[in-house]
Protein backbone atom coordinates (compact mmCIF):
# COMPACT_ATOMS: atom_id res chain seq x y z
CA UNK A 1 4.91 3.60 47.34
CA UNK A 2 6.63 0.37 46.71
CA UNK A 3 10.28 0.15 46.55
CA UNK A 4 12.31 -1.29 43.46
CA UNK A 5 15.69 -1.81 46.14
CA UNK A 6 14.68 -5.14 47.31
CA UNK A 7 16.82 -6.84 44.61
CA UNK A 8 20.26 -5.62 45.57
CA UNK A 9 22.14 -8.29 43.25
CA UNK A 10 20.71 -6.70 39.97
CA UNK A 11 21.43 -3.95 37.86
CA UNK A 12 18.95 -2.05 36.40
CA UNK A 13 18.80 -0.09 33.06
CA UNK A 14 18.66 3.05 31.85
CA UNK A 15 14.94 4.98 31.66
CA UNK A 16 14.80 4.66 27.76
CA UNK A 17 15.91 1.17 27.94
CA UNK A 18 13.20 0.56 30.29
CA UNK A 19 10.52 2.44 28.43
CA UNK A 20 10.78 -0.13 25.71
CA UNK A 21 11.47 -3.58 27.06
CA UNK A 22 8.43 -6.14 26.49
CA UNK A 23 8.54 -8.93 29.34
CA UNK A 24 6.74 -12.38 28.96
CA UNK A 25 5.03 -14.05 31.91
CA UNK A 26 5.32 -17.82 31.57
CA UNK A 27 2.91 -19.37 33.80
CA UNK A 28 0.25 -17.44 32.05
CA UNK A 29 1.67 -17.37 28.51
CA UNK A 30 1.54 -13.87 27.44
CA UNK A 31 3.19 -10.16 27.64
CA UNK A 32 2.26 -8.45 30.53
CA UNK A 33 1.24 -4.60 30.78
CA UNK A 34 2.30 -3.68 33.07
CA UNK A 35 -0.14 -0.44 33.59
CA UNK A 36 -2.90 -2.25 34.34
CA UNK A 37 -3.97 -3.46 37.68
CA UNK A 38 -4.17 -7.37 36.46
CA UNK A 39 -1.46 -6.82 34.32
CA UNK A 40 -3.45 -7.83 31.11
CA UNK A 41 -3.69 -11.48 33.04
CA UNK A 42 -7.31 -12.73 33.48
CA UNK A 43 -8.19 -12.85 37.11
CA UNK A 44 -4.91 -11.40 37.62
CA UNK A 45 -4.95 -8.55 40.32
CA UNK A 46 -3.10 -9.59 43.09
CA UNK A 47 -0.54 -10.96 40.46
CA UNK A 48 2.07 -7.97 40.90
CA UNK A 49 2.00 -8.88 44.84
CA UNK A 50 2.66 -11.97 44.00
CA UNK A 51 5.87 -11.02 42.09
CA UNK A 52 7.00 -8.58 44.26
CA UNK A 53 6.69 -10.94 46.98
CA UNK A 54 8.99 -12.90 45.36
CA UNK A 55 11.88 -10.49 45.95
CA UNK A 56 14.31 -11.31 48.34
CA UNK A 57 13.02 -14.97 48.59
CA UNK A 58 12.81 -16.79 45.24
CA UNK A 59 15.69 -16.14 42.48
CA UNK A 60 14.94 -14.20 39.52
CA UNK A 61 15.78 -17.06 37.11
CA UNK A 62 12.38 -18.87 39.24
CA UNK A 63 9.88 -15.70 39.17
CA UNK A 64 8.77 -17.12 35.15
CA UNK A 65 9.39 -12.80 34.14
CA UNK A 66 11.80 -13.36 30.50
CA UNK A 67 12.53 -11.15 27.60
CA UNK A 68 10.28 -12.14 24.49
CA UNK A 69 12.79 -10.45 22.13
CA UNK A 70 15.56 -12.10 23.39
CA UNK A 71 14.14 -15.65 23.11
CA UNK A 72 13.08 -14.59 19.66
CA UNK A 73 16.15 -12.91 18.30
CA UNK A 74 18.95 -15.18 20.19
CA UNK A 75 16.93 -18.06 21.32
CA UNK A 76 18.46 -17.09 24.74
CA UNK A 77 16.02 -17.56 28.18
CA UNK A 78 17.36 -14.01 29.61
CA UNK A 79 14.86 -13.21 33.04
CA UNK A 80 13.98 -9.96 34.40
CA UNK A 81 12.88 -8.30 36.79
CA UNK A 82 10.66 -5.03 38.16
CA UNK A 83 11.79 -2.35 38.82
CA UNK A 84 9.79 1.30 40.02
CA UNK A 85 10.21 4.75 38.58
CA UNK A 86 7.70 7.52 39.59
CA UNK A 87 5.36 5.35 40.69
CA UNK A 88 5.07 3.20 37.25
CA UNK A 89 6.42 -0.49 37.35
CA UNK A 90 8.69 -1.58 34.52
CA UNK A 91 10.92 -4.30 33.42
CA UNK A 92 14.49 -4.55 33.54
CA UNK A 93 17.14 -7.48 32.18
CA UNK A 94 18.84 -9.31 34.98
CA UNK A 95 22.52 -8.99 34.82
CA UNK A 96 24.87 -8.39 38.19
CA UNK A 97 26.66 -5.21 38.69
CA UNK A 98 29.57 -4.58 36.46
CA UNK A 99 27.75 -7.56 33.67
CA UNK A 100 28.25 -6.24 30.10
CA UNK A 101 24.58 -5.22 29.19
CA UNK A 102 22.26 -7.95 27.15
CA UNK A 103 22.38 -7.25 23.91
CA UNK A 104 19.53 -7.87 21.02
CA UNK A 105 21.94 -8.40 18.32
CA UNK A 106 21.51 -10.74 15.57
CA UNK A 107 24.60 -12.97 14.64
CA UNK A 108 24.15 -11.72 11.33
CA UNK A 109 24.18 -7.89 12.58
CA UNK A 110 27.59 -8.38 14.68
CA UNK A 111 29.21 -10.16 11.22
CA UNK A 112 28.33 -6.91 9.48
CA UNK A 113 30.28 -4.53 12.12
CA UNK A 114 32.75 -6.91 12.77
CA UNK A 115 33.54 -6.92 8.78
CA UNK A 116 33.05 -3.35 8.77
CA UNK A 117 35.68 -2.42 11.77
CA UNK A 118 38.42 -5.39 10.21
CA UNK A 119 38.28 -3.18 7.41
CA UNK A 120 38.66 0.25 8.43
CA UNK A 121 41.19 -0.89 11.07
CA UNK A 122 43.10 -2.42 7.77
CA UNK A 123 43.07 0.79 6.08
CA UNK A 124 44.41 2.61 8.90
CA UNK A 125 41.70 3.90 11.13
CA UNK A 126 40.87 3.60 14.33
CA UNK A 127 37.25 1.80 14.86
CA UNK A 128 35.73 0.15 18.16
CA UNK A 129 32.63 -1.82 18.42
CA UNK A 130 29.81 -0.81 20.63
CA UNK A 131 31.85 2.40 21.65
CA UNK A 132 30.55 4.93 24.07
CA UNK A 133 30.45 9.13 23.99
CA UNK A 134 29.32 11.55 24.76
CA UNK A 135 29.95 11.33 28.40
CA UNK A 136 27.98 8.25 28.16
CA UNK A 137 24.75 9.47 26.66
CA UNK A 138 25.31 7.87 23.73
CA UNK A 139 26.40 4.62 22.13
CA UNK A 140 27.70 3.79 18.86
CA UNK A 141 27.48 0.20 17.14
CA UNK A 142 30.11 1.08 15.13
CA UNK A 143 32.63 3.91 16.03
CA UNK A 144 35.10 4.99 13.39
CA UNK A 145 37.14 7.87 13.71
CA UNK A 146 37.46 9.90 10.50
CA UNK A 147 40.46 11.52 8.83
CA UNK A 148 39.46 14.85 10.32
CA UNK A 149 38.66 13.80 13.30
CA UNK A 150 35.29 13.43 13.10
CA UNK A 151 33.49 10.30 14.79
CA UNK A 152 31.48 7.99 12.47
CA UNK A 153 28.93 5.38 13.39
CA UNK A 154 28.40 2.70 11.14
CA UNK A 155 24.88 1.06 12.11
CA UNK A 156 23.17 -2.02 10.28
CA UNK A 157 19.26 -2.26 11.00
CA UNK A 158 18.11 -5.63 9.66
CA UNK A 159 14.53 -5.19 11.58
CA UNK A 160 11.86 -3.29 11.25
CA UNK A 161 11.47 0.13 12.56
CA UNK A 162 9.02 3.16 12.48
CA UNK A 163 10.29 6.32 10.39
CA UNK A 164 9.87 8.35 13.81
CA UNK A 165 12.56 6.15 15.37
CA UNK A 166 14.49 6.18 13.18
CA UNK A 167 14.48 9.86 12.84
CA UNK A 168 15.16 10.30 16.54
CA UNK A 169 17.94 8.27 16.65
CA UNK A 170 19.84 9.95 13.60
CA UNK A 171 18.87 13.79 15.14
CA UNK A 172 20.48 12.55 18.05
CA UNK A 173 23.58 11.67 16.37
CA UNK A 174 23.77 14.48 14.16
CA UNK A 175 22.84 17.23 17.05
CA UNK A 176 26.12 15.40 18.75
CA UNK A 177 28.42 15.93 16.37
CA UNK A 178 28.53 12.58 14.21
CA UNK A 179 28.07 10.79 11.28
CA UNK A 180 25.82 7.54 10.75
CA UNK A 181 25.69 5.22 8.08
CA UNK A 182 22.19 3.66 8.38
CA UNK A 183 22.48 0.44 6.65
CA UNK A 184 18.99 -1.27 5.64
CA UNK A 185 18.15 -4.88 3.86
CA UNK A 186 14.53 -3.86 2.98
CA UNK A 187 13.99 -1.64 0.09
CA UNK A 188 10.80 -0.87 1.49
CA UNK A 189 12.03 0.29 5.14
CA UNK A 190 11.24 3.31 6.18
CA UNK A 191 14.16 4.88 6.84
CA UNK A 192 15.36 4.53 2.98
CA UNK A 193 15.91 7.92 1.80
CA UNK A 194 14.87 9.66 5.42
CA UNK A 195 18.27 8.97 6.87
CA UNK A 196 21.82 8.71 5.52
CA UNK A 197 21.73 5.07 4.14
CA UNK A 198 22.97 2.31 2.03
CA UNK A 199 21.21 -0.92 1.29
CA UNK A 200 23.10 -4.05 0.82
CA UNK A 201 21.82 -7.36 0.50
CA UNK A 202 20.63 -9.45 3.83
CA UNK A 203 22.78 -12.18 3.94
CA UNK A 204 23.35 -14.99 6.48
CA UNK A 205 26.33 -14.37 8.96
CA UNK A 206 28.66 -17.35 7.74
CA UNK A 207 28.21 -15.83 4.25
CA UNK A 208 29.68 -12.42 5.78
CA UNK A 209 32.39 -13.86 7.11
CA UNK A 210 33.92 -15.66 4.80
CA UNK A 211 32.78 -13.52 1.17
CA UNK A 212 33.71 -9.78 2.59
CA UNK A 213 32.75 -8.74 -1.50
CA UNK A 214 29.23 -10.54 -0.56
CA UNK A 215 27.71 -7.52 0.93
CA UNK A 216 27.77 -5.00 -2.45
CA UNK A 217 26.37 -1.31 -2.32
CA UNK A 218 22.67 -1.33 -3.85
CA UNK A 219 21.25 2.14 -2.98
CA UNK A 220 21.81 4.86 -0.74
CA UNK A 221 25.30 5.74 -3.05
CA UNK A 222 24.60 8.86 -5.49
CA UNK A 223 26.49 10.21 -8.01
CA UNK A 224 25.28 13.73 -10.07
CA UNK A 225 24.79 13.15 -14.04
CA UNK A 226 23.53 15.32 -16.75
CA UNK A 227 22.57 14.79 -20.59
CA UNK A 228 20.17 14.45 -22.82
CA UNK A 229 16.97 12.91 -22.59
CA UNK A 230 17.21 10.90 -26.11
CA UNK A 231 17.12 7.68 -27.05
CA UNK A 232 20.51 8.14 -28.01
CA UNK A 233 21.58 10.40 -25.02
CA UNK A 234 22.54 9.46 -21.41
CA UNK A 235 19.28 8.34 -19.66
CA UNK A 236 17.37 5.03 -19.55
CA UNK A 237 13.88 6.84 -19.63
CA UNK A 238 13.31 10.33 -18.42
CA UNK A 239 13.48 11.47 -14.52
CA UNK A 240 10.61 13.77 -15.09
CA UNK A 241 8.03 11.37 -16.96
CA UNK A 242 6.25 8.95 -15.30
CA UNK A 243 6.78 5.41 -17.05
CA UNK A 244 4.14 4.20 -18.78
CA UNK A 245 4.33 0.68 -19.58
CA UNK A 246 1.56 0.19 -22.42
CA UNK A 247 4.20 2.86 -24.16
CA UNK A 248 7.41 1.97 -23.16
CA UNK A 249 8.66 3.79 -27.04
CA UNK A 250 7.25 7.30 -25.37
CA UNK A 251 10.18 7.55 -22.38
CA UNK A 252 11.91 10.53 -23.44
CA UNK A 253 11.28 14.31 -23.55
CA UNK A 254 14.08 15.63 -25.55
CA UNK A 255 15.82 18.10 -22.76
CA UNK A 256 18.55 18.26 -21.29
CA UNK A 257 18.12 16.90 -17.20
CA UNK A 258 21.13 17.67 -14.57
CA UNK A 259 20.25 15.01 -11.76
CA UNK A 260 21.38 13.43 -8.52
CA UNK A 261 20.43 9.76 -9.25
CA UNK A 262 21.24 6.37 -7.33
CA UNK A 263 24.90 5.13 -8.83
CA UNK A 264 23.18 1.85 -9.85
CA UNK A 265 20.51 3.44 -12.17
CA UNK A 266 23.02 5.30 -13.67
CA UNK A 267 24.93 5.10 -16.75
CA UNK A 268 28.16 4.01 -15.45
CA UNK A 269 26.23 1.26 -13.90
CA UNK A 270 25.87 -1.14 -17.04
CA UNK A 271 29.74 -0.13 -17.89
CA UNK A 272 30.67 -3.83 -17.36
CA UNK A 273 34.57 -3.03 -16.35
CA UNK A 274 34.07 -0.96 -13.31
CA UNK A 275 34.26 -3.08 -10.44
CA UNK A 276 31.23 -3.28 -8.09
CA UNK A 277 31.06 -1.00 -4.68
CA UNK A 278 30.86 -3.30 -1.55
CA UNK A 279 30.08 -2.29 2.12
CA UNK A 280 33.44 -2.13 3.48
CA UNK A 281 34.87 -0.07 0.62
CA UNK A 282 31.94 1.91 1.44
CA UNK A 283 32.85 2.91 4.75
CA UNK A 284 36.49 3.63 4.09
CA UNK A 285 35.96 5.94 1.71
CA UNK A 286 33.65 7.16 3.90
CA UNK A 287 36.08 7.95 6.60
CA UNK A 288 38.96 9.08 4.42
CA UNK A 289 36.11 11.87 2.91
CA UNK A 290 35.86 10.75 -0.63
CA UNK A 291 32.07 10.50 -0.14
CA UNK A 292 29.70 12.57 2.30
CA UNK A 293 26.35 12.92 3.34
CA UNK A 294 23.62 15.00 1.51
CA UNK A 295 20.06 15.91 1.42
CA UNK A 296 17.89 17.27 -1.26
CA UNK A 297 13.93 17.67 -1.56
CA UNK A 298 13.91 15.51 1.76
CA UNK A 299 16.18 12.42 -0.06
CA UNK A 300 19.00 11.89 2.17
CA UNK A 301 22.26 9.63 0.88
CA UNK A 302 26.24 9.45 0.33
CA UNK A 303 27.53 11.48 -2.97
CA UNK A 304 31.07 11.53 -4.09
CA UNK A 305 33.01 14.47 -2.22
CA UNK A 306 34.03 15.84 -5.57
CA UNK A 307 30.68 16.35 -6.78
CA UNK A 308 29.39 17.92 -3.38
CA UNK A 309 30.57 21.63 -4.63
CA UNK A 310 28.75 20.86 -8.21
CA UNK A 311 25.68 20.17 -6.50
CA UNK A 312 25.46 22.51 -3.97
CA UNK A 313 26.18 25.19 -6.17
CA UNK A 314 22.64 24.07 -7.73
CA UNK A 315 20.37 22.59 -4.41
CA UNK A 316 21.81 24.88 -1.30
CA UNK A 317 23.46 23.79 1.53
CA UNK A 318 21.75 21.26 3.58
CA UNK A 319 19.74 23.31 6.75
CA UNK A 320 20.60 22.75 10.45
CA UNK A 321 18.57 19.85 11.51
CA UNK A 322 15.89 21.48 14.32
CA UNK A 323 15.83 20.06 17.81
CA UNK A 324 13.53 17.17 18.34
CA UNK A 325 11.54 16.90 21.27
CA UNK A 326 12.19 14.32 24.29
CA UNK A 327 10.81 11.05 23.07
CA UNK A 328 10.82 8.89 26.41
CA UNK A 329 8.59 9.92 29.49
CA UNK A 330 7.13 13.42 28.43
CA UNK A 331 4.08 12.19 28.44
CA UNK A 332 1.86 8.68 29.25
CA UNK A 333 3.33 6.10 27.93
CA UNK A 334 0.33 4.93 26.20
CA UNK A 335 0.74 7.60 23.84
CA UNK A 336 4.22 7.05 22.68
CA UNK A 337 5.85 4.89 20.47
CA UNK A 338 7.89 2.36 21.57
CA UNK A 339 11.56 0.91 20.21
CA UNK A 340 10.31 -0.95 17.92
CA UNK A 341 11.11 -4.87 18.74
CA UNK A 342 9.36 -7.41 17.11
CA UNK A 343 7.63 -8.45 20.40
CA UNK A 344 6.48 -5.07 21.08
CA UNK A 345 2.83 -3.71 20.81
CA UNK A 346 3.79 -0.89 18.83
CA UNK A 347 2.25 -1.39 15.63
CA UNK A 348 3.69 1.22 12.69
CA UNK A 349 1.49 3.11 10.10
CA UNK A 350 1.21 1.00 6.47
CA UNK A 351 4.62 1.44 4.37
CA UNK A 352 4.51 2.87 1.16
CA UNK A 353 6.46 1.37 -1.34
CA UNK A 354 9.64 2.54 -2.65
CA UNK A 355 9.17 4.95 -6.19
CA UNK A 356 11.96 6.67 -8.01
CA UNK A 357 14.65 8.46 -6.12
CA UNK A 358 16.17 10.29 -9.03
CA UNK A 359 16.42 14.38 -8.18
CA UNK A 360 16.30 16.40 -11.03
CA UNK A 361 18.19 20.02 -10.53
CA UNK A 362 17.68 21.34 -13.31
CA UNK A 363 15.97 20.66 -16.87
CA UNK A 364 16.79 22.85 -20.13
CA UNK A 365 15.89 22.88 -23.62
CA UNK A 366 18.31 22.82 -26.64
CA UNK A 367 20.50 25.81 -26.47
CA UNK A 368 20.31 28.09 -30.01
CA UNK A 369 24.14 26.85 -30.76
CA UNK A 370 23.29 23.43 -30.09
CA UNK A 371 20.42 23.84 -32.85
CA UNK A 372 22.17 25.58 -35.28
CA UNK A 373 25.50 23.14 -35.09
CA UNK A 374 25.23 20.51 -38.14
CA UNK A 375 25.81 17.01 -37.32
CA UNK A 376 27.97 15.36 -39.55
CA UNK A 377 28.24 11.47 -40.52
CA UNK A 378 31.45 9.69 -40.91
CA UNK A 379 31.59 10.69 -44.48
CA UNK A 380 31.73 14.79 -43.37
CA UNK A 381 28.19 14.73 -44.85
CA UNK A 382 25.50 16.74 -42.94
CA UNK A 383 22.72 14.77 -41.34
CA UNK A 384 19.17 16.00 -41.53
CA UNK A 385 17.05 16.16 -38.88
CA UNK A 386 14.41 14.04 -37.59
CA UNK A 387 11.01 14.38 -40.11
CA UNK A 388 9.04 14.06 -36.65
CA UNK A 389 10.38 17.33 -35.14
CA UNK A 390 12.43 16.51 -32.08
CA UNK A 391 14.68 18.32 -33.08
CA UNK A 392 17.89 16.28 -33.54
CA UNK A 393 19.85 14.47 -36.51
CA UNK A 394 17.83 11.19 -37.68
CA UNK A 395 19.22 8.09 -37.03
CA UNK A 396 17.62 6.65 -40.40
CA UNK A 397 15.66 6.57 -43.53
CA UNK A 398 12.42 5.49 -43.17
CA UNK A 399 10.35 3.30 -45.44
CA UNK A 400 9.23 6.24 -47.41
CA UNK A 401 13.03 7.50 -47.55
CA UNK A 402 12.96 10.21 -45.01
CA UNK A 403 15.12 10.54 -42.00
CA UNK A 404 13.97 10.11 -38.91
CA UNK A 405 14.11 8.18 -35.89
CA UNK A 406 12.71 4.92 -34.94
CA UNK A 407 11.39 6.08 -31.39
CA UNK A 408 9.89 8.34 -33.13
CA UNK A 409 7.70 6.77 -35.68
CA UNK A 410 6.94 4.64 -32.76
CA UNK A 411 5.36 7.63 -30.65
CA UNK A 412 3.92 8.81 -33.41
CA UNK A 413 2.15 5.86 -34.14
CA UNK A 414 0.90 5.60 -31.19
CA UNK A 415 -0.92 8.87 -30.48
């Protein structure tokens, strides 16, 4: 078997940083894959001699092996080189012994943890960038240590990934001990709602720097909220009813709905004096426990701490997270996924598009006292109720003098 020593001035990766890595072949112009015997090159089988004849003799910089993503990402010419493990070639970055590792970072992903660690440090916490635990099986982009001691990991993904790795990232973290804050750009990524998240808007990195307020909260924050499903009551349509927009008058059902729903859909949102959530805020309150993480009906997301005991008196606690099986090497590598790079052959299933993420725990009718109690006008005059039957004091006289409610004549009219 071939050796992978012969390039003693290099350090090579780890085996799932290896597993992933794309390398580009410039002479030929392509990606090679590197488990086939030409290497995907036409008229290409004695092309791997040819490399690893190279060791030793020519430097790597000269052998024409670079990272794709790199180029792409950082428009940086990083080389690599090949390395052996079990008999399967793969590639490795080129760095020298003791070289911090070559990172795929946007500028606009470091200006996110950057702001994010300026502010926790400011409010008191301790936070350090690309920190390692776990005895070193694990990194974190982010590390923030929380007011009761436990480590958070604050982690922006501005790229696509598959739901699968994303999954297997955040089991890994949570099976460890920690907490992540995914943070997505894309409402339509798939790890919106299958992870801990927020979503914030994807700015440029000069932008982040110098407007900290830039980056507000626009999902992924959920607050618990209950009332009446009126035109009058708390909700803008109701959670249970799909919309229908040829009868936009027919949106409520008349119940009463107790719901987790995104903080931006609900009421308090259009209350034009609250000031608006941004990312750093966030992730204080975050570590000082004012909000937590939470899962219902397979929706995970952030709720305020003081409504966690409110709503898990009505969903159940959240169950133990079951141990995921080995992603990297268990079996040929043609029939894994890959990290998902945008230079990589992994292609992902078709995304579906975001719907509603409104959880209703509980729907009621009108309770017998809530019937029976007259409403009363301004006057201390009772108000009837609606002509149309919903069941609740009219709003107004109609054309033919009889109270009622406008949505109502509206449904009615159009049934």
């Amino acid at each position: 078997m071939l050796s992978d020593r012969f390039d003693d001035d290099v350090e090579p990766e780890g085996d799932e940083e290896l597993f992933r890595n794309p390398v580009f072949y410039e002479p030929a112009g392509r990606n090679l894959d590197l488990e086939r015997a030409d290497l995907g090159v036409p008229d290409g089988l004695g092309l791997l001699g040819k490399l690893l004849a190279m060791r030793g003799r020519i430097p790597v910089e000269k052998r024409g092996l670079i990272c794709p993503d790199c180029m792409k990402l950082r428009n940086i010419r990083v080389p690599m080189f090949l390395v052996n493990r079990d008999g399967e070639w793969f590639a490795s970055h080129y760095r020298k012994p003791g070289e911090k590792p070559v990172s795929h970072e946007s500028d606009e992903h470091i200006a996110r943890k950057e702001l994010v660690a300026n502010e926790v440090v400011g409010a008191g916490h301790h936070a350090q960038l690309e920190q390692v635990v776990a005895g070193g099986r694990a990194r974190l982009d982010c590390g923030i240590k929380c007011v009761n001691g436990t480590l958070l990991d604050y982690d922006p993904q501005l790229s696509e990934q598959s739901r699968r790795s994303i999954l297997s990232r955040d089991g890994h973290r949570k099976r460890a001990g920690f907490i992540r804050i995914w943070d997505f750009v894309d409402p339509d990524h798939p790890g919106v709602g299958a992870v801990p998240y927020v979503r914030t808007p994807n700015l440029p990195a000069p932008v982040i720097r110098a407007q900290k307020s830039a980056l507000e909260i626009r999902d992924g924050n959920y607050v618990v909220e209950e009332g009446w499903c009126t035109p009058e009551g708390t909700f803008a349509r109701c959670p249970e009813k799909p919309y229908d927009p040829e009868k936009p008058n027919d949106a409520y059902c008349g119940q009463h709905h107790l719901v987790v729903v995104p903080e931006h859909q609900s009421s308090a949102a259009y209350e034009s004096s609250k000031s608006t959530l941004t990312l750093p805020r966030f992730v204080v309150e975050v570590a000082d426990g004012e909000r937590v993480p939470f899962k219902a009906d397979g929706q995970h997301g952030f709720m305020r701490a003081d409504q966690v005991d409110r709503y898990l008196s009505k969903h159940g606690a959240e169950p133990k997270p079951k141990k995921a099986r080995p992603v990297v090497r268990d079996v040929h590598r043609r029939d894994q996924c890959t990290e998902d790079r945008p230079e990589s052959d992994f292609r992902s299933a078709p995304r579906e598009r975001h719907v509603s993420r409104t959880i209703v725990l509980e729907t009621r009718g009108a309770q017998e006292d809530e019937v029976d109690k007259v409403a009363v006008d301004a006057s201390g005059q009772p108000i009837p109720l609606c002509r149309f039957g919903c069941g609740r004091p009219a709003s107004l006289l109609g054309p033919e003098g009889l109270p009622e409610h406008w949505s109502c004549r509206e449904r009615q009219a159009t049934r």
